[in-house]
C-alpha atoms as a PDB file:
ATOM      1  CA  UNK A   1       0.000   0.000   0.000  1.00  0.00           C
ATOM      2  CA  UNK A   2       2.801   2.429   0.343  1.00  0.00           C
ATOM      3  CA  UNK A   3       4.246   2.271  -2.806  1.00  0.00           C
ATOM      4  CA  UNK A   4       0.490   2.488  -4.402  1.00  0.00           C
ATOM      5  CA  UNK A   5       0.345   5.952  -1.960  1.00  0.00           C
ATOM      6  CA  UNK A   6       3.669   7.083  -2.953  1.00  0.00           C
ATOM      7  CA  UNK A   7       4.427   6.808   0.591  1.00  0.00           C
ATOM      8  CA  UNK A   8       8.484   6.885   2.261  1.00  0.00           C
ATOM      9  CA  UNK A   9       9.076   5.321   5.571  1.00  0.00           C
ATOM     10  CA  UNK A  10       9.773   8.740   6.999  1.00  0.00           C
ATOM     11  CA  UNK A  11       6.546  10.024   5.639  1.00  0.00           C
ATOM     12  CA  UNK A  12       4.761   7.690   8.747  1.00  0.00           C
ATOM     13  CA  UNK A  13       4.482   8.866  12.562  1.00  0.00           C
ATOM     14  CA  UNK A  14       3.212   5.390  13.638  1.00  0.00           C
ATOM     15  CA  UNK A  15       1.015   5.772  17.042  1.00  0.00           C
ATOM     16  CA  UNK A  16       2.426   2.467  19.174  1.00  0.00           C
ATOM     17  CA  UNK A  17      -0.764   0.498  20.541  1.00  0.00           C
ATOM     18  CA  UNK A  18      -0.122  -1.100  23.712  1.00  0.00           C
ATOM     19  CA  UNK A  19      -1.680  -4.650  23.991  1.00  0.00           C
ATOM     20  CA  UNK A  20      -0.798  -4.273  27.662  1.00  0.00           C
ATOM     21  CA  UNK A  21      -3.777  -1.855  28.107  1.00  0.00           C
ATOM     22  CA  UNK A  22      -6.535  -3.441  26.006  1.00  0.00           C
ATOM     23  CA  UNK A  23      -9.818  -1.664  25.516  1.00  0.00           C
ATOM     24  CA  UNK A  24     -12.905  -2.851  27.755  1.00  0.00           C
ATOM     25  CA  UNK A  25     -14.613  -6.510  27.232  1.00  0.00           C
ATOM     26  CA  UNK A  26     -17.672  -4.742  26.161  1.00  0.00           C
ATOM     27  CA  UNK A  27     -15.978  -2.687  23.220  1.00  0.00           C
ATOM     28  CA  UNK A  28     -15.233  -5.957  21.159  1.00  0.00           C
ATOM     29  CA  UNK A  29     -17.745  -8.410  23.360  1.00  0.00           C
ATOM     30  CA  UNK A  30     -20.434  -9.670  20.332  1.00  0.00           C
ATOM     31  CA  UNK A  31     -19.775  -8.047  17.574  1.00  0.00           C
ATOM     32  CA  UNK A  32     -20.641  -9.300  14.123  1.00  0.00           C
ATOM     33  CA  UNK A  33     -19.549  -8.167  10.465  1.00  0.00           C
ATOM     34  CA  UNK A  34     -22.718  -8.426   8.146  1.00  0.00           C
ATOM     35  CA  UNK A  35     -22.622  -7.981   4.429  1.00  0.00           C
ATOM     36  CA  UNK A  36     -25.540  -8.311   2.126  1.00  0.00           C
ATOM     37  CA  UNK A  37     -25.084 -10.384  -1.035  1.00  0.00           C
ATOM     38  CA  UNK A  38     -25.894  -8.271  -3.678  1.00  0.00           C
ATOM     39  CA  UNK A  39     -24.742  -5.007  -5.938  1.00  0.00           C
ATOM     40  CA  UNK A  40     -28.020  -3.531  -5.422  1.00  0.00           C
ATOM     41  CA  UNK A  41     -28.509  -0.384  -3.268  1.00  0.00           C
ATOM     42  CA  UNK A  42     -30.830  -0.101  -0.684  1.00  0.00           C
ATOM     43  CA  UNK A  43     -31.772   2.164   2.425  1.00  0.00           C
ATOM     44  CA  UNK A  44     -29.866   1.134   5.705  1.00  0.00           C
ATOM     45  CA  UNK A  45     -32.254   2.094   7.660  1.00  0.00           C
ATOM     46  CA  UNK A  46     -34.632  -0.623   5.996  1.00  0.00           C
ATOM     47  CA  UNK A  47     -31.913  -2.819   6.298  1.00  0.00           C
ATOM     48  CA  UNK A  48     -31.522  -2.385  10.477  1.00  0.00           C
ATOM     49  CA  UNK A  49     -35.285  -2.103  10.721  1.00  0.00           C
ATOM     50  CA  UNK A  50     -36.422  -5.586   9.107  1.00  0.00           C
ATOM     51  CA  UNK A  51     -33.018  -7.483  10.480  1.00  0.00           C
ATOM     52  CA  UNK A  52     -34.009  -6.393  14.300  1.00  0.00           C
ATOM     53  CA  UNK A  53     -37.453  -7.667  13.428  1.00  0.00           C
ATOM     54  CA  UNK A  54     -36.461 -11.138  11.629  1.00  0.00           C
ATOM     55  CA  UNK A  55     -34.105 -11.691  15.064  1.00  0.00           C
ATOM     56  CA  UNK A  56     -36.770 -10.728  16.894  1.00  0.00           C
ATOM     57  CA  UNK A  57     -33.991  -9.553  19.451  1.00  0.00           C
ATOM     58  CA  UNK A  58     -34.313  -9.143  23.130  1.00  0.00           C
ATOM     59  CA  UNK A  59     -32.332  -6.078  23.566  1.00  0.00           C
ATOM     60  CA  UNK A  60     -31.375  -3.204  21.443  1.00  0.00           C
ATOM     61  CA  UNK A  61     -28.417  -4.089  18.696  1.00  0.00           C
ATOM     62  CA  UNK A  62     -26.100  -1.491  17.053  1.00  0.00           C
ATOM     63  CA  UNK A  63     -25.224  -1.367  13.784  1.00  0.00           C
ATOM     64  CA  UNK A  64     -22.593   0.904  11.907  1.00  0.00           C
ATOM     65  CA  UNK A  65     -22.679   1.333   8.243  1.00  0.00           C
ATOM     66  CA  UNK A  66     -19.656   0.326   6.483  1.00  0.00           C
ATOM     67  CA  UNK A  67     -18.571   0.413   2.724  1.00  0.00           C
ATOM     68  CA  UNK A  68     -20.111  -2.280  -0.068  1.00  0.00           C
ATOM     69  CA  UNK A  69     -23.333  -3.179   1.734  1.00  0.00           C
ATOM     70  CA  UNK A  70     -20.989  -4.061   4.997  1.00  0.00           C
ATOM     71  CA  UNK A  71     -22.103  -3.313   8.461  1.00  0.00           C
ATOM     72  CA  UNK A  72     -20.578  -3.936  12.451  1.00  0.00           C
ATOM     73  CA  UNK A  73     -23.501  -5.515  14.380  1.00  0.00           C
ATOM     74  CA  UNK A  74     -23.153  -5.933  18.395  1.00  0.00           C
ATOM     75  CA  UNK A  75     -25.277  -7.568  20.733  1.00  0.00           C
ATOM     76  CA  UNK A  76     -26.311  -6.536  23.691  1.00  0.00           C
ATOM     77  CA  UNK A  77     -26.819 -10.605  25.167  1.00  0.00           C
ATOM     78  CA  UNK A  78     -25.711 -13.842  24.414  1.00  0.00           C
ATOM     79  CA  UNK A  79     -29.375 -15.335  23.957  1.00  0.00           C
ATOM     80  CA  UNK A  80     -29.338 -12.284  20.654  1.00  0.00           C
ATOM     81  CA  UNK A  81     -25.616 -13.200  19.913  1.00  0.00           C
ATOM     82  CA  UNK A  82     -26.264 -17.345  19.899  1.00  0.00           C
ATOM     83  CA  UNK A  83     -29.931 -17.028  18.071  1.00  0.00           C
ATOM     84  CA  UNK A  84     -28.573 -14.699  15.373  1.00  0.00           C
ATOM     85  CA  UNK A  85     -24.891 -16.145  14.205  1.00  0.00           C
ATOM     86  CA  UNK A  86     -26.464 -19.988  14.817  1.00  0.00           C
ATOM     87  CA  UNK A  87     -29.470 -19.567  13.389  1.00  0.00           C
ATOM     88  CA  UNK A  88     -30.386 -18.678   9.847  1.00  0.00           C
ATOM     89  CA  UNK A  89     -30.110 -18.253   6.712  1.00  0.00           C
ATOM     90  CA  UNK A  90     -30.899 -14.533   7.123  1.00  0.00           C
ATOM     91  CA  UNK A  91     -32.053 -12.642   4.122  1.00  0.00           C
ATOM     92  CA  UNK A  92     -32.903  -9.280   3.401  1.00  0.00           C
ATOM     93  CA  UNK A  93     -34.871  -9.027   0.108  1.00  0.00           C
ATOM     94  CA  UNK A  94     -34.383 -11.992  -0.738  1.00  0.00           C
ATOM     95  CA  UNK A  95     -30.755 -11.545  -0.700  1.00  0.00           C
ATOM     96  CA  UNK A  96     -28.228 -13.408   2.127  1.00  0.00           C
ATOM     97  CA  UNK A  97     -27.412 -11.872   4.522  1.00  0.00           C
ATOM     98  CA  UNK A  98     -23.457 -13.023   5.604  1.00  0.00           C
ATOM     99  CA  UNK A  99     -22.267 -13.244   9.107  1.00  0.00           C
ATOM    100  CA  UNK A 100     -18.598 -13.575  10.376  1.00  0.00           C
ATOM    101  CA  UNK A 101     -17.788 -12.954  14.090  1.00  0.00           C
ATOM    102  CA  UNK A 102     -15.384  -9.952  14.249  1.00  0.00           C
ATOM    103  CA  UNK A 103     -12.916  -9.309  16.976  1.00  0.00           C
ATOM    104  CA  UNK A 104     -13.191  -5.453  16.323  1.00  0.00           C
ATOM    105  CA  UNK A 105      -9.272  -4.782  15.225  1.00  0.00           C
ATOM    106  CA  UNK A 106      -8.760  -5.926  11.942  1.00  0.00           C
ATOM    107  CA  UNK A 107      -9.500  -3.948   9.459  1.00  0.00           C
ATOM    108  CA  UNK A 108     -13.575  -4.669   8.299  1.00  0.00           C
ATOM    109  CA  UNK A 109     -12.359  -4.053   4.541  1.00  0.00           C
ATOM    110  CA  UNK A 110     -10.526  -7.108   4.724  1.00  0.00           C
ATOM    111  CA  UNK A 111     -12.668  -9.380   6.616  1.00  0.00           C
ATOM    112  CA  UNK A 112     -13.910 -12.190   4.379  1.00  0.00           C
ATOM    113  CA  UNK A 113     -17.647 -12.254   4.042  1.00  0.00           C
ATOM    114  CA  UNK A 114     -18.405 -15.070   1.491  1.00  0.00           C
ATOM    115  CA  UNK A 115     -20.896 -18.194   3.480  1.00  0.00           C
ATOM    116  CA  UNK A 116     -23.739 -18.397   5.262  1.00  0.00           C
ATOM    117  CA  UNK A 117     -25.688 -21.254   6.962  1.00  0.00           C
ATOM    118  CA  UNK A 118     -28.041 -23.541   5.243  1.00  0.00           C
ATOM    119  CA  UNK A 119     -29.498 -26.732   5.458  1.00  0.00           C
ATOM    120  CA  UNK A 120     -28.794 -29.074   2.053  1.00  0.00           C
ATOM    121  CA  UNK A 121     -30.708 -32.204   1.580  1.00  0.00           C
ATOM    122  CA  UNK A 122     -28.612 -35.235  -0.112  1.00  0.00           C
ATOM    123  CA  UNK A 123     -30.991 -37.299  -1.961  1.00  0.00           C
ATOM    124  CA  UNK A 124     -31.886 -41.350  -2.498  1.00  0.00           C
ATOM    125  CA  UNK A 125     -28.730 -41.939  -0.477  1.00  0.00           C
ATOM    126  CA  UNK A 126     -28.702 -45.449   0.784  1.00  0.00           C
ATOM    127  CA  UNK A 127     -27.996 -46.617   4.543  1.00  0.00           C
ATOM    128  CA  UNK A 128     -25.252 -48.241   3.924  1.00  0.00           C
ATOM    129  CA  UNK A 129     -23.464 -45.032   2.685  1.00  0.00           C
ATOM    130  CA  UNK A 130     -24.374 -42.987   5.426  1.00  0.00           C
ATOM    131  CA  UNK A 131     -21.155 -43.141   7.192  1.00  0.00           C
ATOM    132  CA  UNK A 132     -20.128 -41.418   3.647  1.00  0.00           C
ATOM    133  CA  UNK A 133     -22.676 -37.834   4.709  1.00  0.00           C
ATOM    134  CA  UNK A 134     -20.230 -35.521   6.431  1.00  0.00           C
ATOM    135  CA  UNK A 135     -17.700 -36.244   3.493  1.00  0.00           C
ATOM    136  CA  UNK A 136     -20.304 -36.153   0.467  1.00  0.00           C
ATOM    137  CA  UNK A 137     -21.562 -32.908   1.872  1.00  0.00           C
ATOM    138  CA  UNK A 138     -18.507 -31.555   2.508  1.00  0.00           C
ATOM    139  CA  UNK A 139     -18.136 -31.367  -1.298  1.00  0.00           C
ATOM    140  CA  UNK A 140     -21.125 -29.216  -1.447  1.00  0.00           C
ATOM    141  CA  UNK A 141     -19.837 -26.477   1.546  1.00  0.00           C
ATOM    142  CA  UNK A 142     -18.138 -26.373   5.271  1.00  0.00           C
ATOM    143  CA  UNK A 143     -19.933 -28.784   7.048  1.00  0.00           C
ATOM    144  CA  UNK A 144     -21.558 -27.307  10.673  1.00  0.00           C
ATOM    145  CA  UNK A 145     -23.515 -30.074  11.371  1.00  0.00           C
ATOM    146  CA  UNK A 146     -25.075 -33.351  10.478  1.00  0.00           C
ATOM    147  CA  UNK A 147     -28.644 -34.515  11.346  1.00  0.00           C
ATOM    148  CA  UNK A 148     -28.523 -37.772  13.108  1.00  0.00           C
ATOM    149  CA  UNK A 149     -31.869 -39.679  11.362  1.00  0.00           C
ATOM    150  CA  UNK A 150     -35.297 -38.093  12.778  1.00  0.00           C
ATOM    151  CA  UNK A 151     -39.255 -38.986  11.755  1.00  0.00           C
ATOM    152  CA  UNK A 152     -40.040 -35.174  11.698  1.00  0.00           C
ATOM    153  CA  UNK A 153     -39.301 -34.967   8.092  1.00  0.00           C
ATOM    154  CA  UNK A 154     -41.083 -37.234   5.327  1.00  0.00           C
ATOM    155  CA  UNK A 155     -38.771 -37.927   2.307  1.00  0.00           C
ATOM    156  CA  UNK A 156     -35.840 -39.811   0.863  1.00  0.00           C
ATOM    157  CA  UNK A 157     -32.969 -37.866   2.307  1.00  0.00           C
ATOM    158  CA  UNK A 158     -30.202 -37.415   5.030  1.00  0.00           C
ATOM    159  CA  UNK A 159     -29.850 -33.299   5.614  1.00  0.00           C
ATOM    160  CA  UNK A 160     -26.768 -31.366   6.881  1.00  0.00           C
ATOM    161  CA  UNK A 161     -25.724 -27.738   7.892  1.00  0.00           C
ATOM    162  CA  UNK A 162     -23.232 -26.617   5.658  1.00  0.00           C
ATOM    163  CA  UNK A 163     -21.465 -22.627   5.074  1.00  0.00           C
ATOM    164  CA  UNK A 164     -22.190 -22.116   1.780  1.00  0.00           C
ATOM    165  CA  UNK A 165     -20.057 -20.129  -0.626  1.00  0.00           C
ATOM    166  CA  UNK A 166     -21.817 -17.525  -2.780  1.00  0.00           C
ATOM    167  CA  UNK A 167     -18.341 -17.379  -4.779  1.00  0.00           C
ATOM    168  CA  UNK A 168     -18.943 -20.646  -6.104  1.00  0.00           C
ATOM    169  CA  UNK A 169     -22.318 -22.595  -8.219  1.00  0.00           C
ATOM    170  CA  UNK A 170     -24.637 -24.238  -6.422  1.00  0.00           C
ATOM    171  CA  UNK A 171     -23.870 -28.254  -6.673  1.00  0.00           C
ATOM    172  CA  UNK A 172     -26.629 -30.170  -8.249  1.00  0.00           C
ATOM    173  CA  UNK A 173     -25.615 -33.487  -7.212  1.00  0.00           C
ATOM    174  CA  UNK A 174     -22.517 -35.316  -5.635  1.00  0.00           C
ATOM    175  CA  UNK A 175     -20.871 -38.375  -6.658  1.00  0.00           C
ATOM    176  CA  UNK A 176     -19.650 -41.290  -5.282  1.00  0.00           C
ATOM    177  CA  UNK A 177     -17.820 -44.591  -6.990  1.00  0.00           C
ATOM    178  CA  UNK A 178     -18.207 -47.747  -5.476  1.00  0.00           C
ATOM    179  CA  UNK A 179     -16.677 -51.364  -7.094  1.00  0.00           C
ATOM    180  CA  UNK A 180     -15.695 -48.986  -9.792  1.00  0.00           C
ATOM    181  CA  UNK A 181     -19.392 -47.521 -10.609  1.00  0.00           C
ATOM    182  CA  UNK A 182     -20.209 -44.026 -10.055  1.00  0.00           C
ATOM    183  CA  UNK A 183     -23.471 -42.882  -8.705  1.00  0.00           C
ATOM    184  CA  UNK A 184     -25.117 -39.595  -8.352  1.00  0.00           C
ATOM    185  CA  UNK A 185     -26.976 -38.322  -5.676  1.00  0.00           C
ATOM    186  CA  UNK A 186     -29.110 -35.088  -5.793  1.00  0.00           C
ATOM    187  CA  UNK A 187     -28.683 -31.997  -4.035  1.00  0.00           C
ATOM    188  CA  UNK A 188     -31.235 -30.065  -2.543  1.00  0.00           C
ATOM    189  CA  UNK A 189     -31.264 -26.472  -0.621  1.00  0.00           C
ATOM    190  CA  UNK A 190     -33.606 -25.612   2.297  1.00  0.00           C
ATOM    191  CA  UNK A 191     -34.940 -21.690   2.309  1.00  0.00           C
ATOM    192  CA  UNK A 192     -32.789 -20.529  -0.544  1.00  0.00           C
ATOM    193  CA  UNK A 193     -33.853 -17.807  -1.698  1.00  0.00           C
ATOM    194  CA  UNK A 194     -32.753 -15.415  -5.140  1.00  0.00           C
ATOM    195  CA  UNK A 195     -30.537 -17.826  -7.373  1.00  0.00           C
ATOM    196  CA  UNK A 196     -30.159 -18.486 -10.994  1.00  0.00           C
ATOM    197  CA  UNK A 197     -31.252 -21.058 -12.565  1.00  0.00           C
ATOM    198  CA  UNK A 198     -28.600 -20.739 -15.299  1.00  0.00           C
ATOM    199  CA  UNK A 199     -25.215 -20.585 -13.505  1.00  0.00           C
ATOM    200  CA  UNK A 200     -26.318 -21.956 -10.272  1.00  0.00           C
ATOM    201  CA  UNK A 201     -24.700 -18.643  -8.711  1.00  0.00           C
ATOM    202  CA  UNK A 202     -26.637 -17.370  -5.672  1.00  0.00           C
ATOM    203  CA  UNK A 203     -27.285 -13.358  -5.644  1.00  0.00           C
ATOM    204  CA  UNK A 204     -29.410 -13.018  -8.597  1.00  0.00           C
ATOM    205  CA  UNK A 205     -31.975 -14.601 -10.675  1.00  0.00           C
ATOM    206  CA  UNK A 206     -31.565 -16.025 -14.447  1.00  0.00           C
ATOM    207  CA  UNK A 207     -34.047 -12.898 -15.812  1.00  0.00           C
ATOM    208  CA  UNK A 208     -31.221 -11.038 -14.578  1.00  0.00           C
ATOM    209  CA  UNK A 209     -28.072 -12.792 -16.123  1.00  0.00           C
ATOM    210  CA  UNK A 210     -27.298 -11.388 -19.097  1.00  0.00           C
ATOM    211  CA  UNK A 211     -30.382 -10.571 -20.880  1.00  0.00           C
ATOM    212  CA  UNK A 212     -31.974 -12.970 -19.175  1.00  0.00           C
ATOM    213  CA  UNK A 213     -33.480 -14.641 -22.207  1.00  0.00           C
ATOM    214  CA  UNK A 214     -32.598 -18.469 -21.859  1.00  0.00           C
ATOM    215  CA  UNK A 215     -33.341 -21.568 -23.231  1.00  0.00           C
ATOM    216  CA  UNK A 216     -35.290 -24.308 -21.174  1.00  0.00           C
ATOM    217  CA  UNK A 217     -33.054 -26.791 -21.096  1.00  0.00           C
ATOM    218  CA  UNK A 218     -30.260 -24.451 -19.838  1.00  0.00           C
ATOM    219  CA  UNK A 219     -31.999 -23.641 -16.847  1.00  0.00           C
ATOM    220  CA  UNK A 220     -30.043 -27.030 -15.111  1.00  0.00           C
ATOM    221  CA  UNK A 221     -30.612 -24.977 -11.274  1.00  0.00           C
ATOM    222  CA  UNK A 222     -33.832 -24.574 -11.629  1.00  0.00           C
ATOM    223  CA  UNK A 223     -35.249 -27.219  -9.393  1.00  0.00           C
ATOM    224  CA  UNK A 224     -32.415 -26.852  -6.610  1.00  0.00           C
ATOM    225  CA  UNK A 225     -34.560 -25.463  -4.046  1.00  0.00           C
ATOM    226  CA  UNK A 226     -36.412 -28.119  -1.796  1.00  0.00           C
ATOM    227  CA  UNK A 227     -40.181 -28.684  -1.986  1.00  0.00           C
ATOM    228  CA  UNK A 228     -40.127 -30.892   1.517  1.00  0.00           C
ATOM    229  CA  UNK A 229     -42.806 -31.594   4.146  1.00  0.00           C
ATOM    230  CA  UNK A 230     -42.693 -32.210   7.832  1.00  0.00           C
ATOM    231  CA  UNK A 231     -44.690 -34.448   9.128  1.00  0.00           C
ATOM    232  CA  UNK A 232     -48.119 -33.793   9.933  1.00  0.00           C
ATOM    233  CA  UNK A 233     -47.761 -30.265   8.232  1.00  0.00           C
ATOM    234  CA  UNK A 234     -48.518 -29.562   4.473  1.00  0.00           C
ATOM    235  CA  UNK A 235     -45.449 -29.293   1.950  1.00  0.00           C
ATOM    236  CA  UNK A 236     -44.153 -26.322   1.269  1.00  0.00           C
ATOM    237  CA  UNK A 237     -44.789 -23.875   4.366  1.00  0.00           C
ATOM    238  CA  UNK A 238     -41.403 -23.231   5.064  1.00  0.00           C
ATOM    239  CA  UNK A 239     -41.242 -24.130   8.582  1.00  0.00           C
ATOM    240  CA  UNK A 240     -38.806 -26.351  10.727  1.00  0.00           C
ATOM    241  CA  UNK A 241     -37.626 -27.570  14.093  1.00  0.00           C
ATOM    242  CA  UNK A 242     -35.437 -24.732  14.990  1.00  0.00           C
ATOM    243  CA  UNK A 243     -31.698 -24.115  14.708  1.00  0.00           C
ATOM    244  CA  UNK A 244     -32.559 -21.108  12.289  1.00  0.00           C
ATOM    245  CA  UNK A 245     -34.326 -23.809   9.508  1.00  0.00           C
ATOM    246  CA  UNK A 246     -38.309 -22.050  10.719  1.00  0.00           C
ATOM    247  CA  UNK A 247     -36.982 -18.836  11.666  1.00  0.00           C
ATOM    248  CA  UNK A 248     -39.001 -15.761   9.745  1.00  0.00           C
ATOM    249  CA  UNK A 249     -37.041 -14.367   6.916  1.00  0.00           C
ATOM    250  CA  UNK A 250     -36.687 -10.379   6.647  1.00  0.00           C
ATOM    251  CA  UNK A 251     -39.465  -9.816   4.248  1.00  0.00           C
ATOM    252  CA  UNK A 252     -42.116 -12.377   6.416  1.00  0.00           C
ATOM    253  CA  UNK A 253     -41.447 -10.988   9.615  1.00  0.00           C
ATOM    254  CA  UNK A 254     -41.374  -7.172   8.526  1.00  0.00           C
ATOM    255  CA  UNK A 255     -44.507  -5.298  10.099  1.00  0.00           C
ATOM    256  CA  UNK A 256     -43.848  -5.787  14.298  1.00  0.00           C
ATOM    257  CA  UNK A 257     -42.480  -1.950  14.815  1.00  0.00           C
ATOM    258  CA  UNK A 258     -38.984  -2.702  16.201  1.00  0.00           C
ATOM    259  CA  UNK A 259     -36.906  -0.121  16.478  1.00  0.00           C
ATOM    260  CA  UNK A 260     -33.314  -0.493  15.949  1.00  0.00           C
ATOM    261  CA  UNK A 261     -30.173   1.058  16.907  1.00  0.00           C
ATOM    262  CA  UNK A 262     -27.962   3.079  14.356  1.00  0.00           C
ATOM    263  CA  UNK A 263     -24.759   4.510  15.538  1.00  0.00           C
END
């Protein structure tokens, strides 16, 4: 960075920072970078109003408007701080909303703000194979978390919690080879929201790639969003058993007259 400035070393008057006095717990005590995934603009008040109200949050949370859709988020208790960075996916319009913890020194430019949570479904897997889950879906993302086998979902499926890059496609199946035979098993997202059905990318739709006139049969992504049913609930109503899978989205939850914090 100096030589882009045109900067000298005696051009500097470095201020020493003393780790020996370190600031107060509470300065850097949960605190959040959020960034949302798209290049569209949008208010930031909007933005802190419908996020308070999809958390639903206990206490009052700050927020601090950064450069490229960035913010600082801090909590003001852990039950806010646990519910929000477990939970999820967030959205706002339809977009993700990405979460890193942030230990309030490093520079928030150069935090890296590319996954968020989501459940992924792995399809017509056998039993035998299951032992094979964490590794199959750790082709897809990061894996959090798998789902030891439950009777509160009815399909043909194992799921998993996985980070999810939005600088990569979406997978549409993974692939195994057994006695020298490979075999395909589908991949399925839970509450994803705005991708394209052409380049599997997530942040924008296939309308808006290009000029979003496209062929049927290149529209490969277009079925990579799940259509699942709990039991004893009809298909489709986008609810779960907790750990962020039936928590409100942005847009559903907007209306309850929270009133955030902006500093």
């Amino acid at each position: 960075m100096m030589k882009r400035l045109g900067l000298r070393e005696e051009d500097l008057e470095d201020v020493v920072y003393k780790d020996q006095a370190p600031p107060p717990v509470e300065a850097t005590r949960w605190l959040a970078i959020a960034r949302v995934h798209t290049e569209r603009e949008f208010s930031d008040f909007w933005f802190y109003k419908n996020m308070c109200t999809a958390w639903n949050v206990a206490h009052e949370v700050k927020f601090r408007s950064l450069e490229g859709n960035r913010y600082t988020i801090q909590f003001a208790c852990l039950r806010d701080w646990d519910k929000v960075m477990e939970g999820g996916p967030w959205t706002f319009r339809y977009h993700p909303v990405l979460l890193v913890v942030y230990d309030g020194f490093m520079k928030p430019s150069e935090v890296e703000l590319n996954t968020f949570k989501i459940w992924i479904q792995i399809h017509d897997l056998s039993n035998g194979f299951k032992p094979m889950l964490e590794v199959l879906a750790g082709k897809v993302g990061e894996v959090i978390h798998v789902e030891p086998t439950s009777g509160d979902f009815s399909g043909n499926f194992f799921r998993t919690r996985i980070n999810l890059d939005v600088r990569k496609p979406l997978k549409l199946v993974v692939s195994m080879i057994r006695e020298k035979e490979r075999q395909l098993f589908l991949v399925k997202y839970e509450r994803l929201l705005d991708c394209c059905a052409f380049c599997g990318m997530v942040g924008h739709l296939s309308t808006e790639h290009h000029d979003g006139l496209h062929p049927p049969d290149s529209l490969v992504f277009k079925d990579v969003k799940v259509d699942w049913s709990i039991r004893g609930e009809s298909r489709g109503r986008g609810r779960g058993r907790g750990r962020g899978f039936g928590r409100r989205n942005s847009m559903e939850a907007y209306g309850e007259g929270l009133s955030p914090s902006i500093s």
